[in-house]
Protein backbone atom coordinates (compact mmCIF):
# COMPACT_ATOMS: atom_id res chain seq x y z
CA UNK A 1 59.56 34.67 108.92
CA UNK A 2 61.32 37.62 110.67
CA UNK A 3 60.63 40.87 110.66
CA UNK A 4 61.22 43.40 108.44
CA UNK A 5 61.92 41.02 105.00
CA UNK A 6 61.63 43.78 102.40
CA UNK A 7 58.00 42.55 100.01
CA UNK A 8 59.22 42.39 96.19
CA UNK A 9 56.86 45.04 95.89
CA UNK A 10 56.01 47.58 98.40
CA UNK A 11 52.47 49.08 97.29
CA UNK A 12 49.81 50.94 98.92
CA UNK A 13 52.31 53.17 101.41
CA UNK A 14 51.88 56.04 98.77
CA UNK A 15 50.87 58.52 101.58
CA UNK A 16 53.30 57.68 104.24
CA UNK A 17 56.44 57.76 101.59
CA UNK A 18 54.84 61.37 100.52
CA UNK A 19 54.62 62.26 104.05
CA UNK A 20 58.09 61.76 104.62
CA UNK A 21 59.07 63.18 101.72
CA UNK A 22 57.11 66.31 103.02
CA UNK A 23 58.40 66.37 106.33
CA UNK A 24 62.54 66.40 105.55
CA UNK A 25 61.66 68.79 102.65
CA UNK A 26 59.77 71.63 105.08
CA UNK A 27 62.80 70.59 107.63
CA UNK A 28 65.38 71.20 104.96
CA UNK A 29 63.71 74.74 103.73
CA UNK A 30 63.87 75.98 107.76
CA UNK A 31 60.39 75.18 108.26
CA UNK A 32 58.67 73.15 110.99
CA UNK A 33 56.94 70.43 110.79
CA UNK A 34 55.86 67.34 113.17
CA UNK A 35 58.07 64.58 113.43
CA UNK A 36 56.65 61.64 112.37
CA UNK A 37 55.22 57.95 114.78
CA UNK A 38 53.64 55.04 112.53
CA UNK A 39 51.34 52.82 114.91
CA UNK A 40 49.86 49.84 113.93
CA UNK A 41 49.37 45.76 114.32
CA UNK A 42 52.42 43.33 114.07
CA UNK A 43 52.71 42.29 110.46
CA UNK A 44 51.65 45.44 108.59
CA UNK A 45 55.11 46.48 107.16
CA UNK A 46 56.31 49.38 109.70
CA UNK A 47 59.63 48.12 110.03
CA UNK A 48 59.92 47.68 106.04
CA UNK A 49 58.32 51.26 106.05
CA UNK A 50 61.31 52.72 108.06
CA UNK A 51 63.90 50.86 105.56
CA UNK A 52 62.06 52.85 102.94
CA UNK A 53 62.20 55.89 104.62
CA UNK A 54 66.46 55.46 105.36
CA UNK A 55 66.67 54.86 101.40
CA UNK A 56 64.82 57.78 100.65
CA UNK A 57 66.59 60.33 103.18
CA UNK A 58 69.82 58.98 101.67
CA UNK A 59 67.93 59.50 98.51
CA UNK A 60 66.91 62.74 99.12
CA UNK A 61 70.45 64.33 100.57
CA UNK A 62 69.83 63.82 104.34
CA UNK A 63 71.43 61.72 106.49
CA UNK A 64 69.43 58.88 107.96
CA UNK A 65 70.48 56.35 111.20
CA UNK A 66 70.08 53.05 110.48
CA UNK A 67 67.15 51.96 111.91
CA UNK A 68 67.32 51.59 116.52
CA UNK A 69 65.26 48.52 117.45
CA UNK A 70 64.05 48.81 121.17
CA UNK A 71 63.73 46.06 122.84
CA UNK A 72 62.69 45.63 126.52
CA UNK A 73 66.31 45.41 127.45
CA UNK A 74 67.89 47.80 125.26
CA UNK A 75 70.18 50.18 126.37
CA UNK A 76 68.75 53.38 125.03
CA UNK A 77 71.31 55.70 125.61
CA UNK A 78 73.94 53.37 124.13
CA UNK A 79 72.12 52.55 120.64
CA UNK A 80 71.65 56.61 120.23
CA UNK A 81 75.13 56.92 120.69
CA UNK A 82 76.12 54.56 118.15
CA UNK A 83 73.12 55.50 115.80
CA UNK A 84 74.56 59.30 116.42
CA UNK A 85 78.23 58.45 116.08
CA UNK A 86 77.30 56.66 112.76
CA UNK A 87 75.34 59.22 111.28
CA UNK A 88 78.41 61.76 111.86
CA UNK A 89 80.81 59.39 109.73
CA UNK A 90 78.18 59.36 107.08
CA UNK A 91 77.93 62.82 107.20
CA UNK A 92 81.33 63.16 106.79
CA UNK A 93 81.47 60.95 104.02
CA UNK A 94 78.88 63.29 102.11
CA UNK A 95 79.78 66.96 103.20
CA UNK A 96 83.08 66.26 104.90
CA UNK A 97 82.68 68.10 108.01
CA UNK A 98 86.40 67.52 108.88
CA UNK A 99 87.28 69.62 112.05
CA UNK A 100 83.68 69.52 113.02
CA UNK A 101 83.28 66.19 113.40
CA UNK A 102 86.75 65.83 115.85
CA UNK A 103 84.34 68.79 117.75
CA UNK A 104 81.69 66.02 118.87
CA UNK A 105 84.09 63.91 120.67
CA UNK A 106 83.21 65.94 123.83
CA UNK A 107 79.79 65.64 123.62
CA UNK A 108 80.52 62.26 122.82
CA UNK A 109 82.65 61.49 125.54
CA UNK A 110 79.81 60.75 128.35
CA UNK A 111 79.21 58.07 125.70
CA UNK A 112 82.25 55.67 126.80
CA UNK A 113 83.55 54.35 123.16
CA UNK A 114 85.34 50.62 123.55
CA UNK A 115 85.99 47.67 120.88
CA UNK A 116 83.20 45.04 121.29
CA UNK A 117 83.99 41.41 120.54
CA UNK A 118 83.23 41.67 117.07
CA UNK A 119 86.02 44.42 116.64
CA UNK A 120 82.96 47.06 115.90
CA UNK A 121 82.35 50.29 118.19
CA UNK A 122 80.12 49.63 121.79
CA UNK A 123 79.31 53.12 123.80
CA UNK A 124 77.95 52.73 127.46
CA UNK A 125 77.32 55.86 129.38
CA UNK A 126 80.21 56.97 131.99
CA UNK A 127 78.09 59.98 133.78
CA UNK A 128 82.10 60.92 135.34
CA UNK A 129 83.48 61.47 131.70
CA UNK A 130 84.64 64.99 131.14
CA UNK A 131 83.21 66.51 127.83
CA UNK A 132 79.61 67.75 128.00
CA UNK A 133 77.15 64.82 129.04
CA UNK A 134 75.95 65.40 132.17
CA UNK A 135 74.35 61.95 132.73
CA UNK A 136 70.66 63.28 132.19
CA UNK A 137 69.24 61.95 129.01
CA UNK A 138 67.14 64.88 128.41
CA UNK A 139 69.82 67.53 128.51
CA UNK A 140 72.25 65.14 126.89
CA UNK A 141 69.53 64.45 124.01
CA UNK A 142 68.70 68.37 123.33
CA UNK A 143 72.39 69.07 123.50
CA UNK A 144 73.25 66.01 121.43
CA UNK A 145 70.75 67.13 118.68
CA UNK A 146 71.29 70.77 118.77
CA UNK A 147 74.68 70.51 118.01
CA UNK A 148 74.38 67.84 114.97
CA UNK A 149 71.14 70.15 113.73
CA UNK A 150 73.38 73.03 113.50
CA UNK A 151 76.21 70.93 112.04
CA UNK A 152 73.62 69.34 109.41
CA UNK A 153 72.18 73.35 108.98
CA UNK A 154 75.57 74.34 107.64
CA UNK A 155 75.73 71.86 105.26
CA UNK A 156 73.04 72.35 103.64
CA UNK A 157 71.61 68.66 104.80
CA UNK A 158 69.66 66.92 108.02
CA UNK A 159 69.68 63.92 110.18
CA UNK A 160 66.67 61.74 110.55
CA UNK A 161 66.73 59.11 113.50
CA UNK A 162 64.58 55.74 112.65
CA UNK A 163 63.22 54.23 115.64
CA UNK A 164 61.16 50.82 115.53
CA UNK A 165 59.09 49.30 118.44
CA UNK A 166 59.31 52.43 120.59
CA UNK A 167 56.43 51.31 122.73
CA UNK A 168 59.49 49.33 124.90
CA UNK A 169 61.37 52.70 125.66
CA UNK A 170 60.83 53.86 128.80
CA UNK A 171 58.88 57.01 129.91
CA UNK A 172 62.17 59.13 130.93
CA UNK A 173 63.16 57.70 127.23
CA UNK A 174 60.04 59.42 125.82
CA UNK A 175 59.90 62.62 127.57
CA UNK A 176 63.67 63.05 126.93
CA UNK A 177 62.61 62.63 123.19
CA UNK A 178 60.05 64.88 122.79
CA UNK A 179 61.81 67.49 125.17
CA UNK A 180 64.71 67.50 122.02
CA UNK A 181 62.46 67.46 119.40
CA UNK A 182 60.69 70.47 120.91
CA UNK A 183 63.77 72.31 121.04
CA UNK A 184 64.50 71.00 117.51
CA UNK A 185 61.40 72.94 116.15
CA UNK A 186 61.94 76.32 118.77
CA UNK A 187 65.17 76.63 116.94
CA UNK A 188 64.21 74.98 113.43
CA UNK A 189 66.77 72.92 113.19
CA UNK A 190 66.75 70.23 110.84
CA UNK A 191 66.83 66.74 112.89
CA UNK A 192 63.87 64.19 112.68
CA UNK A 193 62.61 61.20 114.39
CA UNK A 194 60.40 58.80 112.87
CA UNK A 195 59.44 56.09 115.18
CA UNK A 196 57.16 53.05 114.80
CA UNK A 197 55.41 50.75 117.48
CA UNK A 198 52.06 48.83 118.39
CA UNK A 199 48.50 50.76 118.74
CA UNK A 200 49.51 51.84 122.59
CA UNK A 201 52.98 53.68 121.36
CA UNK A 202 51.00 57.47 120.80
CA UNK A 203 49.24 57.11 124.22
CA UNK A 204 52.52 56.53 125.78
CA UNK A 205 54.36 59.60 123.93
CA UNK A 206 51.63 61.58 125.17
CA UNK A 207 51.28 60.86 128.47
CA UNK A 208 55.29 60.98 129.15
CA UNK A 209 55.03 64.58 127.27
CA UNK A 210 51.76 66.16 126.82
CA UNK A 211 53.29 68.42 123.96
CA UNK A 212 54.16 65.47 122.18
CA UNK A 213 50.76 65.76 120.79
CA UNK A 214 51.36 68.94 118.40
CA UNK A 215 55.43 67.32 117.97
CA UNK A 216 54.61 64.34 115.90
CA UNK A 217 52.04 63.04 113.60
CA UNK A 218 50.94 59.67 113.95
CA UNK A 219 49.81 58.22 110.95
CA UNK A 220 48.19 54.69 111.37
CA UNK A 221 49.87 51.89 109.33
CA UNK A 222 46.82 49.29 108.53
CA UNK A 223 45.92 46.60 106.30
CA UNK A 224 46.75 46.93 102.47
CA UNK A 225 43.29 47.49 100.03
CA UNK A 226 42.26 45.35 97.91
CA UNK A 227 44.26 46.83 94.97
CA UNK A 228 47.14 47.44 96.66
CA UNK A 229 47.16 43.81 97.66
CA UNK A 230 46.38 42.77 94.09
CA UNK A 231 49.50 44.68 92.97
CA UNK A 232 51.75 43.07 95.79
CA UNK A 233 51.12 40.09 94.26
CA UNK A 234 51.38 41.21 90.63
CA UNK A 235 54.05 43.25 89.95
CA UNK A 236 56.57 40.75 91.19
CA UNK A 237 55.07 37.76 88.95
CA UNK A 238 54.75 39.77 85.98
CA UNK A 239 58.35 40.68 86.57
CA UNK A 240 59.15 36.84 87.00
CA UNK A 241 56.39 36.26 83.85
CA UNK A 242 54.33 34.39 86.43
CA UNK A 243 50.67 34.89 86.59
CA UNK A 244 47.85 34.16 89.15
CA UNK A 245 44.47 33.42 88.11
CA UNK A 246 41.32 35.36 88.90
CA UNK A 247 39.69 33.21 91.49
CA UNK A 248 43.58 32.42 93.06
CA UNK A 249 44.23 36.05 93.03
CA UNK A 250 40.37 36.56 94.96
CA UNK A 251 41.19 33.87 97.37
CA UNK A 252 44.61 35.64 99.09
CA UNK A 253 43.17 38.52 99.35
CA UNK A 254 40.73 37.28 101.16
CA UNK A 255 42.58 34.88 103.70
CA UNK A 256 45.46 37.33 103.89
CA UNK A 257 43.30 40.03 105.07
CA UNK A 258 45.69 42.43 103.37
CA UNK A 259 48.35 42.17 106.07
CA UNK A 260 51.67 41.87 104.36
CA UNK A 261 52.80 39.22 105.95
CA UNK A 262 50.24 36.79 105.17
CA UNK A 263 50.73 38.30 101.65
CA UNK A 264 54.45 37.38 101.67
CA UNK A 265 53.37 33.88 103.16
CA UNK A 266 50.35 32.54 100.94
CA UNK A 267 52.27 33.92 97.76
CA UNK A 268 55.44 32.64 98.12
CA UNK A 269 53.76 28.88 98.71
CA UNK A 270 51.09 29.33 95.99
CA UNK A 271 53.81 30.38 93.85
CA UNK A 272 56.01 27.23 94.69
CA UNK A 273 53.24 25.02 94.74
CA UNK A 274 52.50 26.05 90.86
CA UNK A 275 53.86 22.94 88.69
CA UNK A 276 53.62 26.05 85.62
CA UNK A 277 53.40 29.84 85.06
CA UNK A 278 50.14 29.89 85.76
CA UNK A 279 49.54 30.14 89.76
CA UNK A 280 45.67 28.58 90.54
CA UNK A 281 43.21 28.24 92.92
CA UNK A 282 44.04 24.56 93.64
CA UNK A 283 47.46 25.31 94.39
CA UNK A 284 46.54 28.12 96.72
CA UNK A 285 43.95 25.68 98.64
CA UNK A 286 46.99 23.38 98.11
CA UNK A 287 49.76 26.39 99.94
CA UNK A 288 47.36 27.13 102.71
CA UNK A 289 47.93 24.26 105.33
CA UNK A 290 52.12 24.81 104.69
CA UNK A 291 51.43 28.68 104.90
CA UNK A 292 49.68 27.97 108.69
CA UNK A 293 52.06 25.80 109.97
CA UNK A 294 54.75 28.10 109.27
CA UNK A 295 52.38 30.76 110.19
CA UNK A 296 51.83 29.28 113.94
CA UNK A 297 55.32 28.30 114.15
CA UNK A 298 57.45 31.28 113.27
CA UNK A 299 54.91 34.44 113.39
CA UNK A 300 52.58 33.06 116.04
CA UNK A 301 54.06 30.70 118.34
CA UNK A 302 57.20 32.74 118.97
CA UNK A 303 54.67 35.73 120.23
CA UNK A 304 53.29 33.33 122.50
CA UNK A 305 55.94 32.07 124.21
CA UNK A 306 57.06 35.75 125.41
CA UNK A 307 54.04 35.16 127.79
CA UNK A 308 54.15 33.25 130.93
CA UNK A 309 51.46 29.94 131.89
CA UNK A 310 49.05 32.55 133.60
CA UNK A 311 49.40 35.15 130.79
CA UNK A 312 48.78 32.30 128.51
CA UNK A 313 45.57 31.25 130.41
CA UNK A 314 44.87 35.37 130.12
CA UNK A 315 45.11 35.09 126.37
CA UNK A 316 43.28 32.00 125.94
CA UNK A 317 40.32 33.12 127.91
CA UNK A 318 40.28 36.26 125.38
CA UNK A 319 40.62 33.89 122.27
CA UNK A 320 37.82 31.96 123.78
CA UNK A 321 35.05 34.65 123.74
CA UNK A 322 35.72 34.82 119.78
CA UNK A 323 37.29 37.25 118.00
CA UNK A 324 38.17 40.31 119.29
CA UNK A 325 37.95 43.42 121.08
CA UNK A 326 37.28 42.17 124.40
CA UNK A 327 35.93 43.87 127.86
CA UNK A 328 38.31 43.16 130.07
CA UNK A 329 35.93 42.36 132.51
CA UNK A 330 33.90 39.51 130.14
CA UNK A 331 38.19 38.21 130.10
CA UNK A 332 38.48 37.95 133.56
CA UNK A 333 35.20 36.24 134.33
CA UNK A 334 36.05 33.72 131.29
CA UNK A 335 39.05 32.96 133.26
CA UNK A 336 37.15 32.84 137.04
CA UNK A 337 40.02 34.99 137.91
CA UNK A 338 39.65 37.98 140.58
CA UNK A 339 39.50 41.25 138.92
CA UNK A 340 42.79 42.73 140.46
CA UNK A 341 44.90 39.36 139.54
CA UNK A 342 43.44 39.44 135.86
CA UNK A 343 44.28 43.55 136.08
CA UNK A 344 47.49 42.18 136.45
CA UNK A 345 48.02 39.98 133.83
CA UNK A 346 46.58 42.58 131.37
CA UNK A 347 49.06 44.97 132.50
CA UNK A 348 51.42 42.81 131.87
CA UNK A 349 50.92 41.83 128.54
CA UNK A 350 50.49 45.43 126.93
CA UNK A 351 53.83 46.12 128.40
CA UNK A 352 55.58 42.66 126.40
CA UNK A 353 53.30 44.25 123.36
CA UNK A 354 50.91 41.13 122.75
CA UNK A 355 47.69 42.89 123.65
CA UNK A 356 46.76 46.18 123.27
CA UNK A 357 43.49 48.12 124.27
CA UNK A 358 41.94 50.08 122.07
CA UNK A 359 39.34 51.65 124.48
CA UNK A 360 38.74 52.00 128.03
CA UNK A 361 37.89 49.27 129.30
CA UNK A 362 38.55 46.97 125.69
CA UNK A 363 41.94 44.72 125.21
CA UNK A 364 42.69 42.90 122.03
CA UNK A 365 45.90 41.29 120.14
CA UNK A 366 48.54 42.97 118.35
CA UNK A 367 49.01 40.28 115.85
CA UNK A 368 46.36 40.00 114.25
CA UNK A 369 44.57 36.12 113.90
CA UNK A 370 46.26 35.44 116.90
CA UNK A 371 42.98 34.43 118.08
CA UNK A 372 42.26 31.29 115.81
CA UNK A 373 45.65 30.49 116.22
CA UNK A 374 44.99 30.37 120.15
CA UNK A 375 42.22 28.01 119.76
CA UNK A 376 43.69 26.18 117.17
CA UNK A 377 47.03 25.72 119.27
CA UNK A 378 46.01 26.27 122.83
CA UNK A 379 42.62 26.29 123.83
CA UNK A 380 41.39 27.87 126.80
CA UNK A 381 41.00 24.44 128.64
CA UNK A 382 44.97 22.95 128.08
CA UNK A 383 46.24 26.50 128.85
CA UNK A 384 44.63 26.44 132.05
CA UNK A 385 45.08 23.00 132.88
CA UNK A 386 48.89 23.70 132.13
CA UNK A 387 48.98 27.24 134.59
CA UNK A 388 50.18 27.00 138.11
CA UNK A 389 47.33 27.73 140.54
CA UNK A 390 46.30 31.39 142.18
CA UNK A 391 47.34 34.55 141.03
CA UNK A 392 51.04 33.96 141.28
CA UNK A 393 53.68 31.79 139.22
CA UNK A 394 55.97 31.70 142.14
């Protein structure tokens, strides 16, 4: 159940398609307009949103990266390089920029080029390389993107960067971002970053740039409707001439809680369960325990093992006051743990992106139903029974 699996119909994103659509068009008339960062829960689509947005770009005569993913370990630098060095050939390929592409090796240069393993291209940054990098991300980034807006300009075309879980990019990351998309709209040049990440991501843009604010939208990516979930399920059945029954129809949209990945999950097994055409309530009751197990296994349990046996007991404690938000105090009581070590912990876990907090003072899960599946799988008392002693795991 990775990440990203394109739904056989993608419905209720209406708004954030138009606003893209919006946002290349102003860029491509020499207008500004904000950049764009989609925030939301794990499981909502953002990652199937920015596939969307590449096929439109190409769609639409720009030229889009293929999507960055940030991890906590990625090399930043290096996966712009590539993404930039990628989107030049597909330039080329569509306005055949010849001489002007050979002009980028320069500014390229800082970016060492080598043959990986697989035979494909691997940059890592040599700050001694002559050519125009000057081994501060900032200046390389604003030089980087002037040059390829200008290039783009002249051909009557633009580049669009797709960035998913930029919460893990660091804050020099960030403020070398927004420092080049500034300069992108001072000189209204038409290069675009669309990023997506968990609830915390526009705090973090803001706080590493405070102009960030006015440089980038940030449209929340939520929960399908009702309808929209209806038609997530419908379209692809009719296609298939499969139905679903009324009351089996009511009942996932209910226990999916119009997250698209529960969506994905309950109909796909209802729809396998089905002996006929006809997809019922029985064989969604029927589904459901298959659908959790899977659920816990490969969209749950893989969450939970990024934490370590005191960040566990820290996640427990919060599943065991109910659902949440939580006050981060009521946590750390729950878990007789002293308020600086359970600081900690929190701290800890926004960083590896499986809490979030949503007020001062508040914390809560990115994924959502994490908390059933915490007591389900790991209650409170096993966790904590399972957690070295103290503050510290070493």
């Amino acid at each position: 159940m990775s990440a990203g699996n394109p739904p056989a119909a993608l419905t209720g994103r209406d708004a954030q398609i138009e606003q893209f659509k919006r946002l290349i068009g102003r860029l491509s008339n020499g207008l500004n307009e904000p950049s764009m960062i989609l925030w939301g829960l794990r499981g909502v689509g953002k990652t199937v949103l920015l596939l969307e947005f590449e096929s439109v770009a190409d769609q639409e005569g720009w030229t889009p990266s293929e999507p960055i993913e940030i991890r906590s370990d990625t090399d930043f630098r290096a996966e712009l390089a590539d993404a930039a060095y990628a989107a030049l050939l597909r330039l080329n390929r569509r306005k055949a920029i010849g001489e002007k592409l050979k002009s980028f090796t320069g500014l390229l240069a800082g970016f060492k080029a080598g043959v990986g393993a697989d035979g494909g291209l691997e940059f890592s940054f040599d700050p001694n390389a002559i050519g125009g990098s000057t081994g501060d991300l900032e200046r390389d980034l604003i030089q980087l993107f002037v040059e390829l807006g200008e290039t783009a300009r002249s051909h009557d075309t633009g580049v669009v960067f797709l960035v998913d879980e930029m919460q893990f990019l660091g804050r020099a990351e960030m403020e070398a971002i927004a420092a080049a998309m500034h300069r992108m709209s001072q000189l209204k040049l038409p290069i675009a970053v669309v990023g997506t990440g968990l609830p915390q991501l526009p705090g973090l843009m803001v706080e590493a740039k405070s102009y960030a604010e006015r440089l980038f939208s940030y449209p929340q990516v939520g929960p399908l409707s009702e309808q929209a979930t209806r038609e997530a399920l419908l379209k692809p059945a009719e296609e298939a001439g499969v139905e679903f029954d009324a009351r089996a129809l009511a009942q996932i949209v209910e226990i999916s809680g119009g997250y698209p990945t529960f969506i994905q999950a309950y109909g796909k097994e209802a729809w396998n369960m089905a002996p006929g055409p006809t997809i019922s309530s029985d064989d969604v009751e029927a589904s459901a325990p298959i659908v959790q197990t899977k659920l816990d296994e490969e969209f749950f349990h893989v969450r939970f093992e990024k934490a370590t046996p005191r960040e566990r007991v820290y996640m427990a404690a919060m599943a065991d006051l109910g659902d949440g938000p939580y006050r981060s105090s009521d946590v750390a009581k729950r878990m007789a743990s002293r308020p600086a070590t359970a600081s900690s912990l929190r701290d800890a876990l926004i960083k590896k992106g499986l809490i979030f907090s949503p007020d001062h003072g508040a914390v809560d899960f990115t994924v959502p139903h994490f908390s059933p599946f915490m007591r389900r799988r790991y209650p409170l008392e096993a966790v904590a029974g399972d957690a070295p002693a103290g503050g510290s795991e070493r």
